[in-house]
PDB file of N, CA and C in Angstrom:
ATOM      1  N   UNK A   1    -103.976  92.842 -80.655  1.00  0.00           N
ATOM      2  CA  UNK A   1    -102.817  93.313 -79.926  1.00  0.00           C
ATOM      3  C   UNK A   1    -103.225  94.273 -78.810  1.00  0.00           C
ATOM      4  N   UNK A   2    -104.632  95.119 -78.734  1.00  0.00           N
ATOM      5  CA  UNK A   2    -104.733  96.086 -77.564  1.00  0.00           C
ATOM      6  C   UNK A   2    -105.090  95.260 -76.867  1.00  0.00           C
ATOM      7  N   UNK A   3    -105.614  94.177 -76.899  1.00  0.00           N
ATOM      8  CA  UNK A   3    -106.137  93.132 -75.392  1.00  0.00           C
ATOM      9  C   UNK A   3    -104.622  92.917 -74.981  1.00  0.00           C
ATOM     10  N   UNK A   4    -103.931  92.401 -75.823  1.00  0.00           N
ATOM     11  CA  UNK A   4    -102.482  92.420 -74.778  1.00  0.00           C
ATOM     12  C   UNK A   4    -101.542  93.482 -74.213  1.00  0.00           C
ATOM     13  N   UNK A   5    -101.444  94.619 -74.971  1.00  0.00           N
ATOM     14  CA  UNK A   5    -101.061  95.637 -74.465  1.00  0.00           C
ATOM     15  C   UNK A   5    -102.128  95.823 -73.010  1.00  0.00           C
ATOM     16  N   UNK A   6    -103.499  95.757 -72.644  1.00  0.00           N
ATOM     17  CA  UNK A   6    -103.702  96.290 -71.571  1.00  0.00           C
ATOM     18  C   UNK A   6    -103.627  95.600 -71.015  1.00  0.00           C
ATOM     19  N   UNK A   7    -102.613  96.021 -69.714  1.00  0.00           N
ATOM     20  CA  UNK A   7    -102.379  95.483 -68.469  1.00  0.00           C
ATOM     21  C   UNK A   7    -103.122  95.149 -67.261  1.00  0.00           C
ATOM     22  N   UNK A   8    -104.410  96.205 -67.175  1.00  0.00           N
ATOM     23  CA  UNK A   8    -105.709  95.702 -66.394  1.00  0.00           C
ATOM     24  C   UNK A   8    -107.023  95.577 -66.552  1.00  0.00           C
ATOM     25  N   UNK A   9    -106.859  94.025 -67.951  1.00  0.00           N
ATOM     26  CA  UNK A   9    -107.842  94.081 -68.993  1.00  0.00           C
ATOM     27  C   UNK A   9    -108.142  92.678 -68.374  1.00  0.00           C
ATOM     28  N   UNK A  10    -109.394  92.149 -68.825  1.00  0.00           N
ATOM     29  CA  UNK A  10    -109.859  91.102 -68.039  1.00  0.00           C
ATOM     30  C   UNK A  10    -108.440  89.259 -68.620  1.00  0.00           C
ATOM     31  N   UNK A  11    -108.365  89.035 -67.741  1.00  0.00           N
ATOM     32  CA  UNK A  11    -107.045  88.175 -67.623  1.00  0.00           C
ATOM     33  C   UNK A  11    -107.789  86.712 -68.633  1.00  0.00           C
ATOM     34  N   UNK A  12    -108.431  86.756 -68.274  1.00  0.00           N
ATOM     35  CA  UNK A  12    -109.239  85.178 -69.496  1.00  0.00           C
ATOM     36  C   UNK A  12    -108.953  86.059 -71.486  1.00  0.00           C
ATOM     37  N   UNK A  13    -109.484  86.647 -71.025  1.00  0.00           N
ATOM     38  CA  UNK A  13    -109.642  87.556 -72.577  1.00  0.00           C
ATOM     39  C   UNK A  13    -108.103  87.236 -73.173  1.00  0.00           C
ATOM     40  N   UNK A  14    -107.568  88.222 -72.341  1.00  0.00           N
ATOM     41  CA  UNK A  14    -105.774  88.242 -72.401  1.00  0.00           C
ATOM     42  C   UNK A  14    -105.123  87.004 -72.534  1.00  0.00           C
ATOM     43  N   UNK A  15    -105.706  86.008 -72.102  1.00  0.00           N
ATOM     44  CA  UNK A  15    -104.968  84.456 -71.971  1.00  0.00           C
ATOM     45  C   UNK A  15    -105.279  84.549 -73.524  1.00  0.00           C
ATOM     46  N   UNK A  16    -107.133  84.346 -74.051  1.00  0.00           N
ATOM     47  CA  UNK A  16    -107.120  83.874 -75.460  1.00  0.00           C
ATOM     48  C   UNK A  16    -106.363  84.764 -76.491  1.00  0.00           C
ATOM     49  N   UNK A  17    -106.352  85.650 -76.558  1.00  0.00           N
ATOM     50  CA  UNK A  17    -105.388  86.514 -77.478  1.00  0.00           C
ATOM     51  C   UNK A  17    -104.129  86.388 -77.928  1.00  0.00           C
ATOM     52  N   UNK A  18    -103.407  85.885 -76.181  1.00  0.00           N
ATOM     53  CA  UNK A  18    -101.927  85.360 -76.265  1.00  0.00           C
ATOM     54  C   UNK A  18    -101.917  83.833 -77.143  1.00  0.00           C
ATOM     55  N   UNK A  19    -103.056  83.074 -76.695  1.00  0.00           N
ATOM     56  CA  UNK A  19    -103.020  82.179 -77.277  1.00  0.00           C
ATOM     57  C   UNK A  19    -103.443  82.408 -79.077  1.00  0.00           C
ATOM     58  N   UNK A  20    -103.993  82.907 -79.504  1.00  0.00           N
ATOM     59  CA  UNK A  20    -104.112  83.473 -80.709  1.00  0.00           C
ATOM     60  C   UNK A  20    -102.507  83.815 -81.605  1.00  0.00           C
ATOM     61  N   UNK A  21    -102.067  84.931 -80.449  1.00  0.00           N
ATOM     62  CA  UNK A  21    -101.034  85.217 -81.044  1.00  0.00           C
ATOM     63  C   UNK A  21     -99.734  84.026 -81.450  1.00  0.00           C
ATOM     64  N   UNK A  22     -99.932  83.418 -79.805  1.00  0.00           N
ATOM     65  CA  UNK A  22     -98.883  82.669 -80.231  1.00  0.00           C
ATOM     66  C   UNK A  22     -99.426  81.568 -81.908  1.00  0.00           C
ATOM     67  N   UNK A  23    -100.651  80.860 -81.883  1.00  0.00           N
ATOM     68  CA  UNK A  23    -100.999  80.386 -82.712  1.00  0.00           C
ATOM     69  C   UNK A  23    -100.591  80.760 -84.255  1.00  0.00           C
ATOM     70  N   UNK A  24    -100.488  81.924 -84.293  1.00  0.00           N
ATOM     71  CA  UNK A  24    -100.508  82.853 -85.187  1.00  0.00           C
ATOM     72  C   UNK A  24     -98.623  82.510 -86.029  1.00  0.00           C
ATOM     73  N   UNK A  25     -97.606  82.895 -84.663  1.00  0.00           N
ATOM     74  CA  UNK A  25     -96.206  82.943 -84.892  1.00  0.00           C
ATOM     75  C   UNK A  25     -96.035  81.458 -85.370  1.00  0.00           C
ATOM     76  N   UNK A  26     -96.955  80.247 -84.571  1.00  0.00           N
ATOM     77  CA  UNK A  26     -96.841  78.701 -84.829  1.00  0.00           C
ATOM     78  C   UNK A  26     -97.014  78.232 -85.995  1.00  0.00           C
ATOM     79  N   UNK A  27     -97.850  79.061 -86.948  1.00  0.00           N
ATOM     80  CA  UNK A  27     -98.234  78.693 -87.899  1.00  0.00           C
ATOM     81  C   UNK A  27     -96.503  78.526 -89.212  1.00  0.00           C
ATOM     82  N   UNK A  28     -95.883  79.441 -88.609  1.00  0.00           N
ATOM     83  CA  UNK A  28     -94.879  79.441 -89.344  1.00  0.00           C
ATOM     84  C   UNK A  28     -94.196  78.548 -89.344  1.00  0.00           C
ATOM     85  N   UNK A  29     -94.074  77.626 -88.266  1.00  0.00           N
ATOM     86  CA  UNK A  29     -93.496  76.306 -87.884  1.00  0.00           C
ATOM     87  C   UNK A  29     -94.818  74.750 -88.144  1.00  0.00           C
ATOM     88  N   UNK A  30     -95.552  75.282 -88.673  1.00  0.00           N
ATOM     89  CA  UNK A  30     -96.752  74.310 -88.901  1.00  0.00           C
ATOM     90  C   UNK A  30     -96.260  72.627 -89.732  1.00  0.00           C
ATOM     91  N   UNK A  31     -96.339  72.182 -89.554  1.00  0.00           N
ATOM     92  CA  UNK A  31     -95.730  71.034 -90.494  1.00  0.00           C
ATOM     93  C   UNK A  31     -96.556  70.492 -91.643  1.00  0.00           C
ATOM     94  N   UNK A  32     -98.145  70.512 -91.032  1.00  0.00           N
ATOM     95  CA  UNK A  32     -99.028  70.611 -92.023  1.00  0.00           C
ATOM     96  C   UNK A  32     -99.480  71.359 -92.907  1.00  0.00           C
ATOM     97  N   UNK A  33     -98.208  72.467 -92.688  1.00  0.00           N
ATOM     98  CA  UNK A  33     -98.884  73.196 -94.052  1.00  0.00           C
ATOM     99  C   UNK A  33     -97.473  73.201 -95.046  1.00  0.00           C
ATOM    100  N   UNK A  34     -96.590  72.396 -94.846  1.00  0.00           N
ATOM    101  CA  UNK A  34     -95.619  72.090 -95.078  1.00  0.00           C
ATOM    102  C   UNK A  34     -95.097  71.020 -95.794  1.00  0.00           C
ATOM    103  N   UNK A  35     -96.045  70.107 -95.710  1.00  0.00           N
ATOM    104  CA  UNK A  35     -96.152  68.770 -95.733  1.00  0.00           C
ATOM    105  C   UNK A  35     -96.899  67.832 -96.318  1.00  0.00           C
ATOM    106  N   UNK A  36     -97.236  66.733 -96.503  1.00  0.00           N
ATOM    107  CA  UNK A  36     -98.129  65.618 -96.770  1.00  0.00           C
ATOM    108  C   UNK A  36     -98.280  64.193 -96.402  1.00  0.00           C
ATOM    109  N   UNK A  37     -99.059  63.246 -95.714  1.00  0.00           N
ATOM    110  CA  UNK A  37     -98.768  62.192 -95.752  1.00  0.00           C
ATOM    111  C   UNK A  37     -99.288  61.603 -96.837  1.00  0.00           C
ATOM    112  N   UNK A  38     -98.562  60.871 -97.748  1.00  0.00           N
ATOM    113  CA  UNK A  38     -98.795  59.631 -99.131  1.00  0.00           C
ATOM    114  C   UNK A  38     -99.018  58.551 -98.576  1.00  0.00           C
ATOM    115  N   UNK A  39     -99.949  57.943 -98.398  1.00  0.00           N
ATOM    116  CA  UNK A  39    -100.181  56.294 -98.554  1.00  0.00           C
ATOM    117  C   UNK A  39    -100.448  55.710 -99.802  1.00  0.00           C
ATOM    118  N   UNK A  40    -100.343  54.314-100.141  1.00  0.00           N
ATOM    119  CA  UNK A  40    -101.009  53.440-101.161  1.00  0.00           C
ATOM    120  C   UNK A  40    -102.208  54.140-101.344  1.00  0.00           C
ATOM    121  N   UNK A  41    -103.527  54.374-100.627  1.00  0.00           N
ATOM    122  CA  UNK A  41    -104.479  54.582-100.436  1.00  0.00           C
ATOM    123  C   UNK A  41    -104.934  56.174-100.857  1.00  0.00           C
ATOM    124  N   UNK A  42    -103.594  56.726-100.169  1.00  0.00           N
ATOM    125  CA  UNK A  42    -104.376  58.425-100.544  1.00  0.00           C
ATOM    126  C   UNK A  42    -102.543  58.701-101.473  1.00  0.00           C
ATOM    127  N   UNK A  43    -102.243  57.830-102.326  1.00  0.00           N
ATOM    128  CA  UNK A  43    -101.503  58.194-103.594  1.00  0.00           C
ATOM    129  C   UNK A  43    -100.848  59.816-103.324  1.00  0.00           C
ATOM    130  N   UNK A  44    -102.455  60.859-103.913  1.00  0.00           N
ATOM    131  CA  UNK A  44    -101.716  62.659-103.139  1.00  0.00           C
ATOM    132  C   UNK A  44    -101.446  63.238-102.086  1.00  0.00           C
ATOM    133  N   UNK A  45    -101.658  62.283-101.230  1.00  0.00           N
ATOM    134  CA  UNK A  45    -101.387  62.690 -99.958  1.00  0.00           C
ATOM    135  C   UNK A  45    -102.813  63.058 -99.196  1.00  0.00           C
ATOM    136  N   UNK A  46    -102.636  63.702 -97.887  1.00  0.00           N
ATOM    137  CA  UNK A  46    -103.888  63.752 -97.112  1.00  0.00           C
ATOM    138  C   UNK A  46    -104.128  65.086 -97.331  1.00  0.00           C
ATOM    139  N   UNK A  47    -103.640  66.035 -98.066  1.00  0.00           N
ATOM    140  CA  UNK A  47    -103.909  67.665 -98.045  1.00  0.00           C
ATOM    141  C   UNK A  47    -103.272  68.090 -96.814  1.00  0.00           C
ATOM    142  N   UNK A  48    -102.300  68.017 -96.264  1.00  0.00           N
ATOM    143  CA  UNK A  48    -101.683  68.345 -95.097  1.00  0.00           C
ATOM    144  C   UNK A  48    -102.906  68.128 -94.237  1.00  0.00           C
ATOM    145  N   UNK A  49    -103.131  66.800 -94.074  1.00  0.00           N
ATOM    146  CA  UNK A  49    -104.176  66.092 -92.429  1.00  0.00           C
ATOM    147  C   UNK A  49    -105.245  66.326 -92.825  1.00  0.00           C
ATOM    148  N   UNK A  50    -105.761  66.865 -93.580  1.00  0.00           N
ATOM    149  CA  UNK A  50    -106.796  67.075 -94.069  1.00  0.00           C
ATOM    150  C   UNK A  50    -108.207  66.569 -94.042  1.00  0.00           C
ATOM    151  N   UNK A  51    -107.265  65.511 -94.801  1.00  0.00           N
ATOM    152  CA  UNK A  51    -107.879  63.906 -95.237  1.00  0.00           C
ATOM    153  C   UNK A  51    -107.247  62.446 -93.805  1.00  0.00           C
ATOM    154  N   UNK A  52    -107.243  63.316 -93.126  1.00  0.00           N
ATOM    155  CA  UNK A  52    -106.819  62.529 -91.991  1.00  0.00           C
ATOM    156  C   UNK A  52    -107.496  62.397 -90.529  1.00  0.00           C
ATOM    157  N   UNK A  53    -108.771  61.493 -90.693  1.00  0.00           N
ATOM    158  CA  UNK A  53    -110.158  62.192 -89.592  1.00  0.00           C
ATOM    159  C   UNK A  53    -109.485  61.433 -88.026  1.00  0.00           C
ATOM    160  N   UNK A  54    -109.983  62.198 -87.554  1.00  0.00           N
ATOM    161  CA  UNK A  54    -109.579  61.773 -85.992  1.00  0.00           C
ATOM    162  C   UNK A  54    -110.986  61.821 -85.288  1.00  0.00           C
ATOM    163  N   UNK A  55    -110.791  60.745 -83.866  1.00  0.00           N
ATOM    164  CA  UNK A  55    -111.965  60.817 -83.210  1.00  0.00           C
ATOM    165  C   UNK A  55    -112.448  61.983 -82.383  1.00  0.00           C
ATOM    166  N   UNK A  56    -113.591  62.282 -82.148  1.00  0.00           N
ATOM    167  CA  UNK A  56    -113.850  63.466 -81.311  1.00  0.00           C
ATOM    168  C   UNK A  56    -114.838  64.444 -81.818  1.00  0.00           C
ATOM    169  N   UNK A  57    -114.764  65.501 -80.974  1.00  0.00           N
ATOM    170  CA  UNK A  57    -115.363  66.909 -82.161  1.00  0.00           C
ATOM    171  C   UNK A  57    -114.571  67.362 -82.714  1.00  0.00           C
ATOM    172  N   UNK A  58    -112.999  67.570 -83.215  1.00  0.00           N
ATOM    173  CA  UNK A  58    -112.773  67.956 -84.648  1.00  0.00           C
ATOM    174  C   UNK A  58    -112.849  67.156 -85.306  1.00  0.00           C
ATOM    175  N   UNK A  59    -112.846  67.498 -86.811  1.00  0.00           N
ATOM    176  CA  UNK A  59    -112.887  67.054 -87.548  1.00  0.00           C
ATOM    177  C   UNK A  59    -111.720  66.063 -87.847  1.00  0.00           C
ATOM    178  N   UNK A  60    -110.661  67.130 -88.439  1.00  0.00           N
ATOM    179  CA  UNK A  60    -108.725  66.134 -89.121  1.00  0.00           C
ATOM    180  C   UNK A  60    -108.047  66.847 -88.378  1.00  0.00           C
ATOM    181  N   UNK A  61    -107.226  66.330 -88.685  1.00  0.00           N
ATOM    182  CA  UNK A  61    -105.565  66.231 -87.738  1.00  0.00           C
ATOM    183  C   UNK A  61    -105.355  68.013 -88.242  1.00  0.00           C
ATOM    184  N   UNK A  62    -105.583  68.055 -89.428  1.00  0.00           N
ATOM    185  CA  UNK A  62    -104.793  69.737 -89.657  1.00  0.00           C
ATOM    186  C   UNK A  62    -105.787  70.600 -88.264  1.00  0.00           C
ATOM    187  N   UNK A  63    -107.169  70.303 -88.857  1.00  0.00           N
ATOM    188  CA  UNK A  63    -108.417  71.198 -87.767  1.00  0.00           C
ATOM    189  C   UNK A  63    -107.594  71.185 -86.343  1.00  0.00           C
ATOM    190  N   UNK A  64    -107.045  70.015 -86.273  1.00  0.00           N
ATOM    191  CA  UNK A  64    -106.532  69.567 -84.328  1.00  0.00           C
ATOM    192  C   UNK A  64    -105.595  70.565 -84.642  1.00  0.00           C
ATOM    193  N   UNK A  65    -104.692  70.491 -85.141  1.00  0.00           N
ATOM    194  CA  UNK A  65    -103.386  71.450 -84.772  1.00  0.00           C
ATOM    195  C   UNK A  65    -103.779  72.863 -85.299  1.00  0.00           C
ATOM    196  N   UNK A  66    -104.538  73.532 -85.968  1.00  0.00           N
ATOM    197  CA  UNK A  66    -104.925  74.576 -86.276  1.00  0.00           C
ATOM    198  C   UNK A  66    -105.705  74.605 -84.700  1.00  0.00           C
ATOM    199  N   UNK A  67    -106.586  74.484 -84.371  1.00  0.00           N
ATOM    200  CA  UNK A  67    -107.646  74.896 -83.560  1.00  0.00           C
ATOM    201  C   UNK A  67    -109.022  75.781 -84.010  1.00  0.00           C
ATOM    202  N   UNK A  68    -109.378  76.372 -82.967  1.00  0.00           N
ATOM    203  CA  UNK A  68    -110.117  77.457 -83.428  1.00  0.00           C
ATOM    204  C   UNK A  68    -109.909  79.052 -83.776  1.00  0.00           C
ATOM    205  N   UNK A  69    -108.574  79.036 -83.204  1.00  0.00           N
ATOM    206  CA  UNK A  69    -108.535  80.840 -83.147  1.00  0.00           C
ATOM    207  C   UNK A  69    -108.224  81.219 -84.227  1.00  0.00           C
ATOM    208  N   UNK A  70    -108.127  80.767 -85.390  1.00  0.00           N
ATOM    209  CA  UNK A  70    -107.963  81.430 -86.821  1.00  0.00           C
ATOM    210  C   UNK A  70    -109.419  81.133 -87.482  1.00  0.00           C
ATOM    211  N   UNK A  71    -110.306  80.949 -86.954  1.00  0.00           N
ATOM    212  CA  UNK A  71    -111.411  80.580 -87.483  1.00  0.00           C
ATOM    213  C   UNK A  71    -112.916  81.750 -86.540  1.00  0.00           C
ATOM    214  N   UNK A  72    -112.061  82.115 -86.222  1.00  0.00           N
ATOM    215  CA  UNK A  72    -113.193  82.564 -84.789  1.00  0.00           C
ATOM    216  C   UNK A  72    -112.879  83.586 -84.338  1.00  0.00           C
ATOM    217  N   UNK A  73    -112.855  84.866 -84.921  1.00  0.00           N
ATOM    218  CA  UNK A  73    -111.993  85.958 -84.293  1.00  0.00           C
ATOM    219  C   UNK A  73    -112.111  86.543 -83.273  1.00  0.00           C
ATOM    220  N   UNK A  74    -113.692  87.045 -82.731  1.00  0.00           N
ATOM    221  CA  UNK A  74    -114.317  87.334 -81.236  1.00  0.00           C
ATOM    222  C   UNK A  74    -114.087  86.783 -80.673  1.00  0.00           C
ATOM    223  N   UNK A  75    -113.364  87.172 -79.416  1.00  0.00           N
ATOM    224  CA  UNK A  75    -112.766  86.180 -78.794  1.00  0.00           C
ATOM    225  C   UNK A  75    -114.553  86.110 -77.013  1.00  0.00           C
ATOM    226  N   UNK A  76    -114.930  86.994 -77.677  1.00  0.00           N
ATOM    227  CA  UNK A  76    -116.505  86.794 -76.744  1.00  0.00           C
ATOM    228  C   UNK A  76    -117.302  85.672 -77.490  1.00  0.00           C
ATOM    229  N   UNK A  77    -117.265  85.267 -78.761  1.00  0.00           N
ATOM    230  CA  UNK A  77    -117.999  84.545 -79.555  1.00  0.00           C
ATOM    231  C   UNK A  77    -116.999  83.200 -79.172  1.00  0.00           C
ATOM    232  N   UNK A  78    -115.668  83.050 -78.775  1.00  0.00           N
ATOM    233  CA  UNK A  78    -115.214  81.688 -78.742  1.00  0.00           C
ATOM    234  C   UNK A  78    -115.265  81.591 -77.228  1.00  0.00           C
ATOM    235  N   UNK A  79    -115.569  82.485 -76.391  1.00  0.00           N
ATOM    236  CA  UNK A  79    -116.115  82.171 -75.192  1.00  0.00           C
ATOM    237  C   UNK A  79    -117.306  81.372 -75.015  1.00  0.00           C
ATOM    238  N   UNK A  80    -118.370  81.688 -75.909  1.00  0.00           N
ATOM    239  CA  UNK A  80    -119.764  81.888 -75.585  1.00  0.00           C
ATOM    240  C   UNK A  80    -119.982  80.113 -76.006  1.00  0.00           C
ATOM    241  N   UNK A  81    -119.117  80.236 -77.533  1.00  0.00           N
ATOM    242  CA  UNK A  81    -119.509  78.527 -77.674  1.00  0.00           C
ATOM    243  C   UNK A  81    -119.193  77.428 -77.295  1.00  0.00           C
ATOM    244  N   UNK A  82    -117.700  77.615 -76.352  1.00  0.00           N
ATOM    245  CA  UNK A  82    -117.053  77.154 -75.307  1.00  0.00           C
ATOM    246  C   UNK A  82    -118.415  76.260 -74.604  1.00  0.00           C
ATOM    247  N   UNK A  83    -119.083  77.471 -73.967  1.00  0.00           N
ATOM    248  CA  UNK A  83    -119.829  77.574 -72.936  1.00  0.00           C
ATOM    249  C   UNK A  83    -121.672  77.075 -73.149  1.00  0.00           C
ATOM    250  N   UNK A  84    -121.801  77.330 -74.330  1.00  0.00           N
ATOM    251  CA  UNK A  84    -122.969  77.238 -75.283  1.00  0.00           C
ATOM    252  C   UNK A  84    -122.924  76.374 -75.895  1.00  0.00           C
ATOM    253  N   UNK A  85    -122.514  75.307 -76.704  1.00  0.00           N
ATOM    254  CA  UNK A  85    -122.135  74.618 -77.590  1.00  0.00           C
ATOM    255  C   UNK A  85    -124.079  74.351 -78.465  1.00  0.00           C
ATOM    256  N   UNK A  86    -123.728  74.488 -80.056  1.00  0.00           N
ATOM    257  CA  UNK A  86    -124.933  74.286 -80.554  1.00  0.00           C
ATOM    258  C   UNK A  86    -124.904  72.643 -81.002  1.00  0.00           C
ATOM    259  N   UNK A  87    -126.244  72.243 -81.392  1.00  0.00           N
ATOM    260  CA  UNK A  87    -126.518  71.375 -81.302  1.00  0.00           C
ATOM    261  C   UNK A  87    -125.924  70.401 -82.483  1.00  0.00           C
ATOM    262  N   UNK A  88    -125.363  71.478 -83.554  1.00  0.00           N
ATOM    263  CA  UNK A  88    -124.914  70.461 -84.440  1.00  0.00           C
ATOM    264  C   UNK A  88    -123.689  69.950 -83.942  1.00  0.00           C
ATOM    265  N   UNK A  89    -122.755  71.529 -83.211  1.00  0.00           N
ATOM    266  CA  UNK A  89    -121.612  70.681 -82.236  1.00  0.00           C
ATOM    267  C   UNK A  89    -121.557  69.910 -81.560  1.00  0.00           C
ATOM    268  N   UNK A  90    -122.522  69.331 -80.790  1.00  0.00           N
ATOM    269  CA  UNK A  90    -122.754  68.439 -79.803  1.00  0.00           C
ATOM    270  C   UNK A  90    -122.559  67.131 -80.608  1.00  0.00           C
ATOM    271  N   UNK A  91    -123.626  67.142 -81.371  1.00  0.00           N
ATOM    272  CA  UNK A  91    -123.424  66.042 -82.257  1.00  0.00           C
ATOM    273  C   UNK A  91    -121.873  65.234 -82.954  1.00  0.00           C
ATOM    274  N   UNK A  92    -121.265  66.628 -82.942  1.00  0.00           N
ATOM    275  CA  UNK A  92    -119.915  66.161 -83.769  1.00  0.00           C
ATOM    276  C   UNK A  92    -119.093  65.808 -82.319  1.00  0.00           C
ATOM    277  N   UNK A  93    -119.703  65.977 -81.477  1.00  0.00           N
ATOM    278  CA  UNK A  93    -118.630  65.432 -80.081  1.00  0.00           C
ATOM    279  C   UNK A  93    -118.706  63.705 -79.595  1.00  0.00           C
ATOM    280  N   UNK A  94    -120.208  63.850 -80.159  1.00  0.00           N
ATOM    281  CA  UNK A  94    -120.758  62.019 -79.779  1.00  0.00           C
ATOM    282  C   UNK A  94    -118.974  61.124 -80.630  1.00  0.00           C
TER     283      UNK A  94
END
């Protein structure tokens, strides 16, 4: 909350925070954590997306709609890997 309170604080920083925050209020409206899809196949459901892989570097559908900012609190450290990406990430992007 002090990255958003300051008003002539670096404006990227301030973007991720807001985005944090809002992430944060979204969660309350989350559907996947709310929820389940049942198929024949997955009988208990997917664990809210869980069990529901999508193409790309995330992993499941919950990871997609979660993101990173509950996972990653420095918001200099979710800059850096942005920008850095390690090699096992790379891999999960193929």
């Amino acid at each position: 909350m002090d990255i958003l309170k300051n008003k002539t604080g670096n404006k990227f920083l301030t973007s991720w925070a807001l985005k944090g925050f809002i992430h944060f209020v979204g969660d309350m409206h989350q559907p996947l954590h709310a929820a389940t899809r049942a198929t024949p196949s997955l009988k208990s459901g997917d664990r809210g997306g869980q069990l529901f892989p999508i193409k790309g570097r995330l992993e499941n559908l919950h990871y997609l709609w979660d993101g990173m900012m509950d996972k990653i609190r420095n918001l200099k450290r979710v800059i850096f890997i942005l920008h850095y990406p390690s090699n096992s990430q790379l891999i999960r992007m193929e």
